[in-house]
N, C-alpha and C. Protein backbone atom coordinates (compact mmCIF):
# COMPACT_ATOMS: atom_id res chain seq x y z
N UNK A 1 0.84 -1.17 0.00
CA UNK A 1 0.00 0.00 0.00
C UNK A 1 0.89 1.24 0.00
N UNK A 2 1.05 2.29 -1.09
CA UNK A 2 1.19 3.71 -0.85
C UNK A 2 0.40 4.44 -0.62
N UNK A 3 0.77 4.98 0.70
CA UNK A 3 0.05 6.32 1.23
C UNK A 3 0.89 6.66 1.38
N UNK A 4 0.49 8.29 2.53
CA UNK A 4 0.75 8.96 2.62
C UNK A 4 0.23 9.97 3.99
N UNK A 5 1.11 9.69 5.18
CA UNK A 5 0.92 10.84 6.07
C UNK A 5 0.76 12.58 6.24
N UNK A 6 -0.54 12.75 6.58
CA UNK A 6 -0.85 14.26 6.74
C UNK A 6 -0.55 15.14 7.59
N UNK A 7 -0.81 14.28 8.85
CA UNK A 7 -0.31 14.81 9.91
C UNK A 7 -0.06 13.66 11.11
N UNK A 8 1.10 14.14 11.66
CA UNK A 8 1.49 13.58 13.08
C UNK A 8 1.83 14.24 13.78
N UNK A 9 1.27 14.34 14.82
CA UNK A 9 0.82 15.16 16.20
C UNK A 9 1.79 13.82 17.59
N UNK A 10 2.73 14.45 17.91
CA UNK A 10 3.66 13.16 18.65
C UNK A 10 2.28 13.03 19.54
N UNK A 11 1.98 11.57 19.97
CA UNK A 11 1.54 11.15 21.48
C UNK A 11 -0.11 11.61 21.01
N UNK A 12 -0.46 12.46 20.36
CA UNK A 12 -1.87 12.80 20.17
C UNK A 12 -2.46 12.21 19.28
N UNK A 13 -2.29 12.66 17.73
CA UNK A 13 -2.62 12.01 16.20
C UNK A 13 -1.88 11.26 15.56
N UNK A 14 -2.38 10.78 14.52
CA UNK A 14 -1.46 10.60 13.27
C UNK A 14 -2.74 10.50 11.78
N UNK A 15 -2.78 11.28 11.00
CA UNK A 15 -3.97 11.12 10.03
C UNK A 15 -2.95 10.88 8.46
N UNK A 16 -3.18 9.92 8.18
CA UNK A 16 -2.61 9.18 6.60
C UNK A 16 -3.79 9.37 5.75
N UNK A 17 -3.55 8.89 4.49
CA UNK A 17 -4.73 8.92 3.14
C UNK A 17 -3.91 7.99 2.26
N UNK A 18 -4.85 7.23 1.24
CA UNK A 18 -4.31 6.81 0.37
C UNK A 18 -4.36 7.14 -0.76
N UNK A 19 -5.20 8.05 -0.80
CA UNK A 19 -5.73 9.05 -2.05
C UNK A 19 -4.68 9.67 -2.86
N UNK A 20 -3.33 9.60 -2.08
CA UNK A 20 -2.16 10.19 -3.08
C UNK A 20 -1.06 9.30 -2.34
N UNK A 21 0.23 9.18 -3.16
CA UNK A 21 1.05 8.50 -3.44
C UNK A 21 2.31 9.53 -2.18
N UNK A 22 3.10 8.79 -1.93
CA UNK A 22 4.05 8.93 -0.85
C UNK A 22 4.86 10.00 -1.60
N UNK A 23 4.72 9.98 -3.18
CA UNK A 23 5.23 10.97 -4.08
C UNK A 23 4.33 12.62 -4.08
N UNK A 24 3.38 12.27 -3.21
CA UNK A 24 2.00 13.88 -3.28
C UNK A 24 1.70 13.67 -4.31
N UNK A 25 1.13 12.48 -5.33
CA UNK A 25 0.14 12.36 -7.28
C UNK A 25 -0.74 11.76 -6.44
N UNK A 26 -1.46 12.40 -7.43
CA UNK A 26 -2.92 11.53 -7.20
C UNK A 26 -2.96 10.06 -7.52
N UNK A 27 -3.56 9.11 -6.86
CA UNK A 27 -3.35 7.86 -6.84
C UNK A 27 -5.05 7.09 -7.36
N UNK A 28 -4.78 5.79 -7.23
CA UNK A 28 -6.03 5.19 -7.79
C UNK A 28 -6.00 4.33 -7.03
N UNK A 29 -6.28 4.41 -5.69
CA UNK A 29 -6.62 3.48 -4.73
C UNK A 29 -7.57 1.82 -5.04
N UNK A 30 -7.85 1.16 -4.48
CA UNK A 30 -8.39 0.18 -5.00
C UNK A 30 -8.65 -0.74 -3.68
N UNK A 31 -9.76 -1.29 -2.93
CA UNK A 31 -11.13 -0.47 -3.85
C UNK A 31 -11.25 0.89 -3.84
N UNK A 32 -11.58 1.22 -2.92
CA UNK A 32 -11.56 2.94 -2.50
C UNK A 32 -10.43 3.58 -1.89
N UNK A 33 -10.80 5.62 -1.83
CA UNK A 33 -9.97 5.97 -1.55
C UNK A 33 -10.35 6.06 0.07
N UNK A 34 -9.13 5.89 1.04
CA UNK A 34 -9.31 6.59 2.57
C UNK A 34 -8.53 7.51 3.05
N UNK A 35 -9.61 8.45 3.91
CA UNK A 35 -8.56 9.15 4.70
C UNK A 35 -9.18 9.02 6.19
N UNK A 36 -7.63 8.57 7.19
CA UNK A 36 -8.22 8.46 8.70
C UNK A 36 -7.19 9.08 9.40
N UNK A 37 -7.67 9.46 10.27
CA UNK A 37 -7.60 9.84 11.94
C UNK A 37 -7.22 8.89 13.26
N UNK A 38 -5.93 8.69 13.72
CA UNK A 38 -6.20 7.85 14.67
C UNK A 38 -5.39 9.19 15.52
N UNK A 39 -6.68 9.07 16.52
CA UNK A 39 -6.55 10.43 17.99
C UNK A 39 -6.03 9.40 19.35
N UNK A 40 -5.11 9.35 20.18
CA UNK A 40 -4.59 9.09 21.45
C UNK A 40 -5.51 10.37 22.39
N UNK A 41 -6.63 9.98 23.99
CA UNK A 41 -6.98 10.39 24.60
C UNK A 41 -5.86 10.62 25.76
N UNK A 42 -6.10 11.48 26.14
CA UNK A 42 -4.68 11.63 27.63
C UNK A 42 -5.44 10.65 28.87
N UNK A 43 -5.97 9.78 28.61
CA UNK A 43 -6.54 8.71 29.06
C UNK A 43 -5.05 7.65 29.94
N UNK A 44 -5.10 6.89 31.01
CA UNK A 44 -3.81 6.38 31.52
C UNK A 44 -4.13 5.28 30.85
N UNK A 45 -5.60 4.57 30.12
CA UNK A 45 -6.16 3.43 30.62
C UNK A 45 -5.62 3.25 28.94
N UNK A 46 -5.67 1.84 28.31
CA UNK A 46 -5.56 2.01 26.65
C UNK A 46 -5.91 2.62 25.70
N UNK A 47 -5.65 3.35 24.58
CA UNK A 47 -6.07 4.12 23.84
C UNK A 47 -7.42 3.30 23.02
N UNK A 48 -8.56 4.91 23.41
CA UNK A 48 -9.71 4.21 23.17
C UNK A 48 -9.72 4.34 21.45
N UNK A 49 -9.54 3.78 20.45
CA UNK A 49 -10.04 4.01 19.20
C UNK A 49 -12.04 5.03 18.73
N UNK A 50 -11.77 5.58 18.06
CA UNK A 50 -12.63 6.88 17.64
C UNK A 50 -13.41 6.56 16.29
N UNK A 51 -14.08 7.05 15.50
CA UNK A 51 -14.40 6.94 14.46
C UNK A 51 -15.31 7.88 13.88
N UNK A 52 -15.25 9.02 12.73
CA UNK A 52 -15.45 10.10 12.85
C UNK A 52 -15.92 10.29 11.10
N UNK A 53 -17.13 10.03 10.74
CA UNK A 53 -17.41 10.56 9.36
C UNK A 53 -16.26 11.89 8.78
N UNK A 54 -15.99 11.34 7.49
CA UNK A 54 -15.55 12.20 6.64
C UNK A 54 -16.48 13.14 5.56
N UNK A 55 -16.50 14.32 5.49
CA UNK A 55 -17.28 15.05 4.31
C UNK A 55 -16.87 15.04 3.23
């Protein structure tokens, strides 16, 4: 799989896509394209996983 990280936020985020190539081109994902969000809570207990419609 090529993706491509958007943002990483140390200890907080990290949001990737596959919608473009590790090169920044537009890509042709297969099946579809994604873009996600994985958020760390300042929680002590395990990080609770989130899930958050995209527009």
């Amino acid at each position: 799989m090529d993706a491509c990280f958007l943002a990483v936020d140390e200890l907080e985020r990290i949001v990737f896509t596959n919608a473009i190539t590790s090169a920044w081109r537009p890509a042709n994902p297969d099946p579809v394209a994604m873009t996600a969000t994985i958020s760390a809570t300042g929680r002590r207990s395990p990080t609770r996983p989130t899930r958050s419609p995209s527009g």
